[in-house]
Protein backbone atom coordinates (compact mmCIF):
# COMPACT_ATOMS: atom_id res chain seq x y z
CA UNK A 1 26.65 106.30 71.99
CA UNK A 2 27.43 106.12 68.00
CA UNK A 3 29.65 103.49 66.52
CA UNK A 4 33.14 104.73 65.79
CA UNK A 5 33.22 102.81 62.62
CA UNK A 6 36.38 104.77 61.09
CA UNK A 7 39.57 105.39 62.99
CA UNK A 8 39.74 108.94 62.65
CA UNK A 9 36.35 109.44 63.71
CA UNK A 10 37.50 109.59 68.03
CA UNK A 11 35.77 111.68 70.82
CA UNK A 12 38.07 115.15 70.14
CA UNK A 13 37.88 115.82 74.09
CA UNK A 14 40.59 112.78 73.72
CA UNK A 15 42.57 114.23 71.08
CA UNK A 16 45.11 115.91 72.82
CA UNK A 17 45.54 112.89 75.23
CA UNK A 18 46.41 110.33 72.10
CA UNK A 19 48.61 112.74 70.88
CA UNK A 20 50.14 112.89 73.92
CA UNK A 21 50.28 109.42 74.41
CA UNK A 22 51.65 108.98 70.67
CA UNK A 23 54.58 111.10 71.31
CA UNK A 24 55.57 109.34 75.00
CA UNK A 25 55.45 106.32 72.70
CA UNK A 26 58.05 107.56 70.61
CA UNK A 27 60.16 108.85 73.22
CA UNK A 28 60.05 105.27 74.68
CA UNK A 29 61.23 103.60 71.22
CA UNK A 30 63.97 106.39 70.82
CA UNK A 31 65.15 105.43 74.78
CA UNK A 32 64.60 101.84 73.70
CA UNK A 33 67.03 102.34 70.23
CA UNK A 34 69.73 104.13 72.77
CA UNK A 35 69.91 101.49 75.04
CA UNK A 36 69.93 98.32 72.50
CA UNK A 37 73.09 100.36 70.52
CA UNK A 38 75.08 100.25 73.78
CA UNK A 39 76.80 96.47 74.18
CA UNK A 40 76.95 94.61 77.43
CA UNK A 41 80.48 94.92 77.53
CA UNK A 42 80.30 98.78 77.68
CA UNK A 43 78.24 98.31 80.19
CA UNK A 44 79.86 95.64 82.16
CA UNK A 45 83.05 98.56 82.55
CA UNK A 46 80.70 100.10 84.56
CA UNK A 47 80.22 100.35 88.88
CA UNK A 48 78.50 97.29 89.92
CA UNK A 49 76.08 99.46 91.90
CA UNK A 50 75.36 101.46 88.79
CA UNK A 51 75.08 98.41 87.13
CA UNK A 52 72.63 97.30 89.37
CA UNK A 53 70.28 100.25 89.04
CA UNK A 54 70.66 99.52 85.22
CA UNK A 55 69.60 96.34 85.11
CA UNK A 56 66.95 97.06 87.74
CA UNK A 57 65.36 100.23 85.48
CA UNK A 58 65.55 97.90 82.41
CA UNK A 59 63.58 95.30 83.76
CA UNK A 60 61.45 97.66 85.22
CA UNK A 61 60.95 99.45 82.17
CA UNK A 62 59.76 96.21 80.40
CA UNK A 63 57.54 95.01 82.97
CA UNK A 64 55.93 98.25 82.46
CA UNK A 65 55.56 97.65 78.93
CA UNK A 66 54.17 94.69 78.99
CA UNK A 67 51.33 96.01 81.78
CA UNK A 68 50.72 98.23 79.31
CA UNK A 69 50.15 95.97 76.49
CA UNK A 70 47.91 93.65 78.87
CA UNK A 71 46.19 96.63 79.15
CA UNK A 72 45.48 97.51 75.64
CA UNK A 73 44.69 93.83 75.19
CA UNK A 74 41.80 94.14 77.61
CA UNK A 75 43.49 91.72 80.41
CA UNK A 76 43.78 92.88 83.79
CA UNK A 77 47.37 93.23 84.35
CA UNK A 78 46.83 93.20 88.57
CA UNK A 79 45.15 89.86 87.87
CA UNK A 80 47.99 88.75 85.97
CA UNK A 81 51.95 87.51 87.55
CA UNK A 82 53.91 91.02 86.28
CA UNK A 83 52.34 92.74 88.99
CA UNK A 84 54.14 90.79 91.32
CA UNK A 85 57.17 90.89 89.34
CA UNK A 86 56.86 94.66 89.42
CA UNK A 87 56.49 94.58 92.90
CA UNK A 88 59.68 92.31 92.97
CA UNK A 89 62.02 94.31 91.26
CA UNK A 90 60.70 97.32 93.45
CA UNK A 91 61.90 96.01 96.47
CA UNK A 92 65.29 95.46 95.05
CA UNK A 93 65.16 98.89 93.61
CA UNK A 94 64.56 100.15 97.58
CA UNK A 95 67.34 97.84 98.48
CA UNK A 96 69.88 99.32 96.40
CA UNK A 97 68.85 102.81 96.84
CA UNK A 98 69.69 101.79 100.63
CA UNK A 99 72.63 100.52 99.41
CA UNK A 100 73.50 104.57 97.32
CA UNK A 101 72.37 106.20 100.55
CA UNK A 102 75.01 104.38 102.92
CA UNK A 103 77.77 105.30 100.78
CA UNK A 104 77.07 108.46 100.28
CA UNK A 105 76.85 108.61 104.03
CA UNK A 106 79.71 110.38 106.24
CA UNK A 107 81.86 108.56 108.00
CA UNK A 108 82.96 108.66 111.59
CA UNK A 109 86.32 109.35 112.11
CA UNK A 110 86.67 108.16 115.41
CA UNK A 111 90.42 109.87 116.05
CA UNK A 112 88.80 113.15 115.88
CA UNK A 113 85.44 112.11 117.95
CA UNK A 114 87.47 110.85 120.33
CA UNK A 115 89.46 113.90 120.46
CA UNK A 116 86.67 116.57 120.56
CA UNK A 117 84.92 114.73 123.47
CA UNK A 118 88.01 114.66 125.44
CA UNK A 119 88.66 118.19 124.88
CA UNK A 120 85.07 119.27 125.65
CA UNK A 121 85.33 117.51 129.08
CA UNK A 122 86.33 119.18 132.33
CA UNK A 123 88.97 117.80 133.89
CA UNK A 124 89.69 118.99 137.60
CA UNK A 125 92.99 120.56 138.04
CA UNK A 126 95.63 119.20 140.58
CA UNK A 127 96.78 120.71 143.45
CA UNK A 128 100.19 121.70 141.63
CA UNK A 129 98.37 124.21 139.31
CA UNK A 130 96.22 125.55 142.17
CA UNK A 131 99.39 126.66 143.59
CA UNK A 132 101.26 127.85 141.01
CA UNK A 133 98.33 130.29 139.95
CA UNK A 134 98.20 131.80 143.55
CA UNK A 135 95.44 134.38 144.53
CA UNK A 136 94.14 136.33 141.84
CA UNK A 137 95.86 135.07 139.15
CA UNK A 138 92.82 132.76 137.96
CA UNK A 139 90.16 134.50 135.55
CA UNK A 140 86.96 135.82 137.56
CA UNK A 141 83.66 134.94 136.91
CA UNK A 142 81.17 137.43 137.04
């Protein structure tokens, strides 16, 4: 292996990856300069379950960062507590997804339930309307 004395002087099979990697960066800090121009009161107007997933995302987001420069430092970031704060805000991000997916759920409306079951029963008739239809007035079955 040679010493990779100057900067510029990389491995080119990695090329494309850091340039890759440079421009993810960038679409991180232009995400980053979004979110820091919008104030806490705009965002207070909004759902609290939208909120939520907000606030979840951003702390997510920053956890992720900061794995990421634990990385680059050469610390093992599964050794270190903000794995199990990323595994934290996880399981709040399942519980509010659970949370999205019941109220998007249909409802029962239990008037019309009712209803259609009662309607799909059979209900014997009563001697009155055997009568009344006589012989051969009642439909044939074949």
């Amino acid at each position: 292996a040679s010493d990779y004395t100057n900067p510029e002087e990389y491995p080119t099979e990695i090329h494309d990856y850091l340039a890759t990697f440079e421009q993810c960066l960038g679409s991180v800090e232009e995400m980053l300069k979004a979110m820091m121009l919008v104030s806490r009161s705009d965002v207070q107007k909004v759902e609290p379950l939208e909120q939520a997933k907000l606030d979840l995302v951003s702390v997510y987001t920053l956890n992720s960062l900061f794995w990421v420069y634990l990385t680059v430092q050469g610390v093992n970031p599964k050794e270190h507590p903000v794995k199990q704060e990323l595994e934290r805000v996880k399981t709040y991000m399942n519980k509010v997804k659970e949370i999205a997916e019941k109220k998007k759920a249909s409802k029962l409306d239990k008037g019309a339930a009712s209803r259609f079951v009662r309607n799909a029963l059979w209900e014997p008739s009563t001697e009155n309307e055997k009568k009344n239809k006589g012989p051969g007035k009642g439909k044939k079955r074949k």
